[in-house]
C-alpha atoms as a PDB file:
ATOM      1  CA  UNK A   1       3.239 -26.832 -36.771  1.00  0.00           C
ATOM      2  CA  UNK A   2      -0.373 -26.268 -35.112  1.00  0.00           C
ATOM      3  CA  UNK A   3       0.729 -28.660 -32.761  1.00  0.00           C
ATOM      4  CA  UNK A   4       3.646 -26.388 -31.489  1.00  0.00           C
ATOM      5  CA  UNK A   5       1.826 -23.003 -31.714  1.00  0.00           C
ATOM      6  CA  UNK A   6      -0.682 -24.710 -29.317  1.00  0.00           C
ATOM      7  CA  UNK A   7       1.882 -25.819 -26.917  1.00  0.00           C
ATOM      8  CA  UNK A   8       3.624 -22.320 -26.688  1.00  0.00           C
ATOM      9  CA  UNK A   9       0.091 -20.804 -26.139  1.00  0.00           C
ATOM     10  CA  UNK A  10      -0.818 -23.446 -23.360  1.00  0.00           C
ATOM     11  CA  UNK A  11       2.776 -22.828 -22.251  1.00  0.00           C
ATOM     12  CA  UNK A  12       1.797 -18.847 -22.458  1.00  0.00           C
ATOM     13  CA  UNK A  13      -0.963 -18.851 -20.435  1.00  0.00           C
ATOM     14  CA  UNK A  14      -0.124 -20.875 -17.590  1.00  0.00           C
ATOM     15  CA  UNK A  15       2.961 -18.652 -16.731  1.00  0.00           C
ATOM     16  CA  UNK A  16       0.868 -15.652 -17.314  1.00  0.00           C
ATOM     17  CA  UNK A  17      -2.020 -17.102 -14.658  1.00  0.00           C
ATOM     18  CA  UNK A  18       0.838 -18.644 -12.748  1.00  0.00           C
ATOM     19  CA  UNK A  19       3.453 -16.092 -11.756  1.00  0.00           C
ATOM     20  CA  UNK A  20       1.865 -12.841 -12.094  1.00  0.00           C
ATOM     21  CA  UNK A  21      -0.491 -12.736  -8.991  1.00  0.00           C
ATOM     22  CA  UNK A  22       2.746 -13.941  -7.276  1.00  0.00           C
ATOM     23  CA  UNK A  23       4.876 -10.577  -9.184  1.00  0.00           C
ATOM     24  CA  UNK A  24       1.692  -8.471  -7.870  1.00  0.00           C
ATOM     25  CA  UNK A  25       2.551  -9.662  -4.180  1.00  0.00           C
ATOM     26  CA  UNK A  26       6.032  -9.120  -4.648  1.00  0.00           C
ATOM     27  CA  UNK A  27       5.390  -5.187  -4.939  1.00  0.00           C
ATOM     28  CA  UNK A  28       7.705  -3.970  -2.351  1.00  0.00           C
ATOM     29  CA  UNK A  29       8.551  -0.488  -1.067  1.00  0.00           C
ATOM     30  CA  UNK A  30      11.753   0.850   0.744  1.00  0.00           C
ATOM     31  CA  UNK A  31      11.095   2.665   4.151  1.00  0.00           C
ATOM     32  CA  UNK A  32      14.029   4.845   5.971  1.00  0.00           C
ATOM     33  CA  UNK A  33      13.785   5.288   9.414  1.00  0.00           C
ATOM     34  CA  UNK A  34      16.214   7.932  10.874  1.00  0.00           C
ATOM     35  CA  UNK A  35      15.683   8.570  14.609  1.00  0.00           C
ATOM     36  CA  UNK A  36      16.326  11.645  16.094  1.00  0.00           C
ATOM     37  CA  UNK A  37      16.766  13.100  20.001  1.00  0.00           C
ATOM     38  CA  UNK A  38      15.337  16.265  20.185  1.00  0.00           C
ATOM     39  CA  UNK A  39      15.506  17.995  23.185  1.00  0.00           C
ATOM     40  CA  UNK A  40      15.620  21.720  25.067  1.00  0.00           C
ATOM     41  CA  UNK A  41      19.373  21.584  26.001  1.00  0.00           C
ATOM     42  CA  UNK A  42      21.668  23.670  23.977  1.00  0.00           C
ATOM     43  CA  UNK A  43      23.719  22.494  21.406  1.00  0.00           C
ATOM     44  CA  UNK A  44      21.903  23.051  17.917  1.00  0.00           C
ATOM     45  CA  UNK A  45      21.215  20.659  14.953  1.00  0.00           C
ATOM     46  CA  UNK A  46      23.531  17.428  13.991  1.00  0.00           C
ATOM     47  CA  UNK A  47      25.379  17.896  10.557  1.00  0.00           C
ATOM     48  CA  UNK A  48      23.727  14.734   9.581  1.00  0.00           C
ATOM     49  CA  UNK A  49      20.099  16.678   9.718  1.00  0.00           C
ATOM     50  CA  UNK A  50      20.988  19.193   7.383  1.00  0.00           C
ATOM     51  CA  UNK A  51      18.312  18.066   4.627  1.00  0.00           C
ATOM     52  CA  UNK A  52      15.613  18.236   6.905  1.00  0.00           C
ATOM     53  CA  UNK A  53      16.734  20.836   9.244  1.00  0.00           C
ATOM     54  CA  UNK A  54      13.946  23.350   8.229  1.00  0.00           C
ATOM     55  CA  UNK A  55      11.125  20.999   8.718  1.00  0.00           C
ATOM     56  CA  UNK A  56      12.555  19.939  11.921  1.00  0.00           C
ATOM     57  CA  UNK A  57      12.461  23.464  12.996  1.00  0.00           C
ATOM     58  CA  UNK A  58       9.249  24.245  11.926  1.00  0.00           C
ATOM     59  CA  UNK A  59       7.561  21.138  13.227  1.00  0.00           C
ATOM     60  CA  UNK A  60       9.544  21.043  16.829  1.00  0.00           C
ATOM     61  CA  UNK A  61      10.288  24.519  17.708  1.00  0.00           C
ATOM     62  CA  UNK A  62       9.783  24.347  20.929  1.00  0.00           C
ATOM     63  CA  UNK A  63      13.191  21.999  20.978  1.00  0.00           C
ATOM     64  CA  UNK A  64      16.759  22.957  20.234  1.00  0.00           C
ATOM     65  CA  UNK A  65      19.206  20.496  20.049  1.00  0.00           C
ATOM     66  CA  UNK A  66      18.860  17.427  17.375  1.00  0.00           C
ATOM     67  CA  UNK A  67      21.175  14.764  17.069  1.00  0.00           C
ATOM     68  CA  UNK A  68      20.346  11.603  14.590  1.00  0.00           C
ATOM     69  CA  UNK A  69      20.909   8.372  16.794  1.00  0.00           C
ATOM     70  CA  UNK A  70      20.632   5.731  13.523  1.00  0.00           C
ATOM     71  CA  UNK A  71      18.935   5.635  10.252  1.00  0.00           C
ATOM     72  CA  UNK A  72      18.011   2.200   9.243  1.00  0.00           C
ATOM     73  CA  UNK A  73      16.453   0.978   5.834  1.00  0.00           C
ATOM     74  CA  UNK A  74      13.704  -1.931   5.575  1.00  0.00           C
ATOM     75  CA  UNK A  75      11.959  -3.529   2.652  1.00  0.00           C
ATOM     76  CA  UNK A  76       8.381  -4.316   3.366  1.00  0.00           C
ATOM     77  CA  UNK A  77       5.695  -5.973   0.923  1.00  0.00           C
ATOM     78  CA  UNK A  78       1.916  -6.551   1.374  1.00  0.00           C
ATOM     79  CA  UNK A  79       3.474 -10.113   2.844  1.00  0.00           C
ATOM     80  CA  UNK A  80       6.221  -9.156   4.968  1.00  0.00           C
ATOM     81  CA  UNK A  81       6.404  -6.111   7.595  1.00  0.00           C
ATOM     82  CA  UNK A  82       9.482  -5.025   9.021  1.00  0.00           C
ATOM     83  CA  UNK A  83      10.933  -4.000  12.251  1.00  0.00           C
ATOM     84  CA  UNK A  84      13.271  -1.215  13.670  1.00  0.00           C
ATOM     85  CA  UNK A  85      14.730  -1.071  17.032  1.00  0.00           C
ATOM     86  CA  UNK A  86      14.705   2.317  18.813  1.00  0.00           C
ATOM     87  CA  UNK A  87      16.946   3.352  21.442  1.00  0.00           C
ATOM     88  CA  UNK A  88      14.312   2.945  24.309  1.00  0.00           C
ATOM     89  CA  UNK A  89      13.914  -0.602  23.986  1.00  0.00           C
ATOM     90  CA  UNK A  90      11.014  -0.259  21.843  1.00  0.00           C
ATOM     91  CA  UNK A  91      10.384  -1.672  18.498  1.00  0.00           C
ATOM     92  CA  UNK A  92       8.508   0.422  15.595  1.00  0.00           C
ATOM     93  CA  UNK A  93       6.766  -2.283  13.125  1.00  0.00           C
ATOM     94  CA  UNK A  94       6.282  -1.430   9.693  1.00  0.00           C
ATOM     95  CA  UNK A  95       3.464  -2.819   7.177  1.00  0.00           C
ATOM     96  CA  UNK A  96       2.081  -2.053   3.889  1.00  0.00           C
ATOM     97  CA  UNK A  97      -1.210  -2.411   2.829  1.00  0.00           C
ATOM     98  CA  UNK A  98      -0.823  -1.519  -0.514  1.00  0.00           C
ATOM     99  CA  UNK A  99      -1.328   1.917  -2.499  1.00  0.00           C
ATOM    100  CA  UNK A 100      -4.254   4.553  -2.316  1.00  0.00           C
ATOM    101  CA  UNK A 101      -4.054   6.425  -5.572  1.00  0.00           C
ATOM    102  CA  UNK A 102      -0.904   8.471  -5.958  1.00  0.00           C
ATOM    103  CA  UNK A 103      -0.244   7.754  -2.133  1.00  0.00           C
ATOM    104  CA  UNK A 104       2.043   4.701  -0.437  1.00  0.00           C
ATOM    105  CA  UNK A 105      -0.140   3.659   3.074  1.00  0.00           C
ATOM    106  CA  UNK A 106       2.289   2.945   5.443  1.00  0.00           C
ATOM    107  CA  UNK A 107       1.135   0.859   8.867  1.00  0.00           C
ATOM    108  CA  UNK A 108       3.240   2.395  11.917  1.00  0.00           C
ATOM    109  CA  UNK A 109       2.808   0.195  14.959  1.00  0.00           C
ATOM    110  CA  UNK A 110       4.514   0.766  18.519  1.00  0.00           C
ATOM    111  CA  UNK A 111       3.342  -2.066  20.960  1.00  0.00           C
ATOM    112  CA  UNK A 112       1.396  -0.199  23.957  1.00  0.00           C
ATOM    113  CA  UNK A 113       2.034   3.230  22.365  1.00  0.00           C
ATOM    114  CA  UNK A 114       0.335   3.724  18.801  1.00  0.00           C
ATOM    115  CA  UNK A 115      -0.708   2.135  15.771  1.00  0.00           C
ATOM    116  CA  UNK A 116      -1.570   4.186  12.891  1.00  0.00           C
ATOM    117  CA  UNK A 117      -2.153   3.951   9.206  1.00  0.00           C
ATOM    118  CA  UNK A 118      -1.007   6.777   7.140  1.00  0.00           C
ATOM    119  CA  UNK A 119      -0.419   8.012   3.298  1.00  0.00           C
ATOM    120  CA  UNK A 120       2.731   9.119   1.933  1.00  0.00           C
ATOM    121  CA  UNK A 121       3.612  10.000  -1.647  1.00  0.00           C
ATOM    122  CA  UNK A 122       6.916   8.737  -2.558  1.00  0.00           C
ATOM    123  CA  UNK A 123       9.553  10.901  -1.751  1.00  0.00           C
ATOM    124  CA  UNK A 124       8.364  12.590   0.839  1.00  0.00           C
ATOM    125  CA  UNK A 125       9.462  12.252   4.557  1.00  0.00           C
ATOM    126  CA  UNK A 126       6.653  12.663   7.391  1.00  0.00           C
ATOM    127  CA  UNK A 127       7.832  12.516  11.526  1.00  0.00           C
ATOM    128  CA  UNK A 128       6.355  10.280  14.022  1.00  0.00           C
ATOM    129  CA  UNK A 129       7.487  12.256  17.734  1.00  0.00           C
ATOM    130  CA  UNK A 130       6.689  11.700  21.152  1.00  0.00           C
ATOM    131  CA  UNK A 131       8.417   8.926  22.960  1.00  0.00           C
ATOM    132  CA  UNK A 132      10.333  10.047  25.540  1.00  0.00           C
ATOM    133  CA  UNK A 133      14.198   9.774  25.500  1.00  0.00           C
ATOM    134  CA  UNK A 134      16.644  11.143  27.783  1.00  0.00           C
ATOM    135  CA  UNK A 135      15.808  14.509  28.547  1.00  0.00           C
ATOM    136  CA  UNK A 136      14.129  15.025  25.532  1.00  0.00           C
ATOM    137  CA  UNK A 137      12.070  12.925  22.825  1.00  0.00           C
ATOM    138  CA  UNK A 138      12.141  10.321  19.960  1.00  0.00           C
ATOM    139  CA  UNK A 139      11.476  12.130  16.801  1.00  0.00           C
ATOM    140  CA  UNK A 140      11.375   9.289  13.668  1.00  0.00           C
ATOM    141  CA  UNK A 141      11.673  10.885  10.246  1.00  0.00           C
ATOM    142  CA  UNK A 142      10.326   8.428   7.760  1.00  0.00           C
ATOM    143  CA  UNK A 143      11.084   8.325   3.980  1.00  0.00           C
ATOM    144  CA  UNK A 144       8.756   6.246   1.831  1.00  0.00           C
ATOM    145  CA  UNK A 145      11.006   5.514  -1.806  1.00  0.00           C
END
């Protein structure tokens, strides 16, 4: 009976020490990546904008048209980035480092353009703007879940 109770404990601990750093890597968070033309035309605000049409506004009010171009969800861990493709041929990758308190840090990464790390709480959307498109600009809302 000892016998037994020792093997379950030896059994115990080694898939305690040997899976859970490898569950603590696994952490993953889901990024959404909706990009946006904004530009001075006329022609007002997409349909599909609606739940961030007010921040839009306030943040970009020198524009006046908006139309969403794609949204596109990725899965990145502390392991594994991801990558979107924007319409000008350029690609936005995605990293996280981890967590800073309440906040999600998100690594943003445009070869030749910008690289920036930035914190997020869950939820919440922030916009990276400024590449040119058309006769207008990029503007990427990003949702950290």
């Amino acid at each position: 009976m000892r016998s037994a109770f020792n093997i379950l404990f030896a059994l115990t601990v080694v898939f305690i020490v040997g899976f859970a750093p490898s569950a603590f890597a696994q952490e993953t968070v889901t990024v959404e990546v909706r990009t946006i033309s904004a530009s001075k035309a006329s022609g007002g605000y997409d349909v599909k904008l609606n739940d961030i049409k007010k921040k839009l506004n306030r943040s970009f009010s020198s524009y006046t048209k908006f139309k969403e171009l794609k949204t596109q969800t990725i899965r990145v861990s502390k392991t594994k980035g991801g990558k979107v493709k924007l319409p000008n041929g350029s690609k936005l990758t995605v990293g996280y480092p981890g967590k800073a308190g309440p906040y999600i840090k998100l690594h943003l990464g445009i070869v030749g353009k910008m690289s920036s790390t930035l914190r997020v709480k869950s939820g919440k959307t922030l916009f990276q703007a400024g590449l040119k498109h058309k006769d207008g600009i990029l503007i990427l809302a990003i949702t950290v879940k």
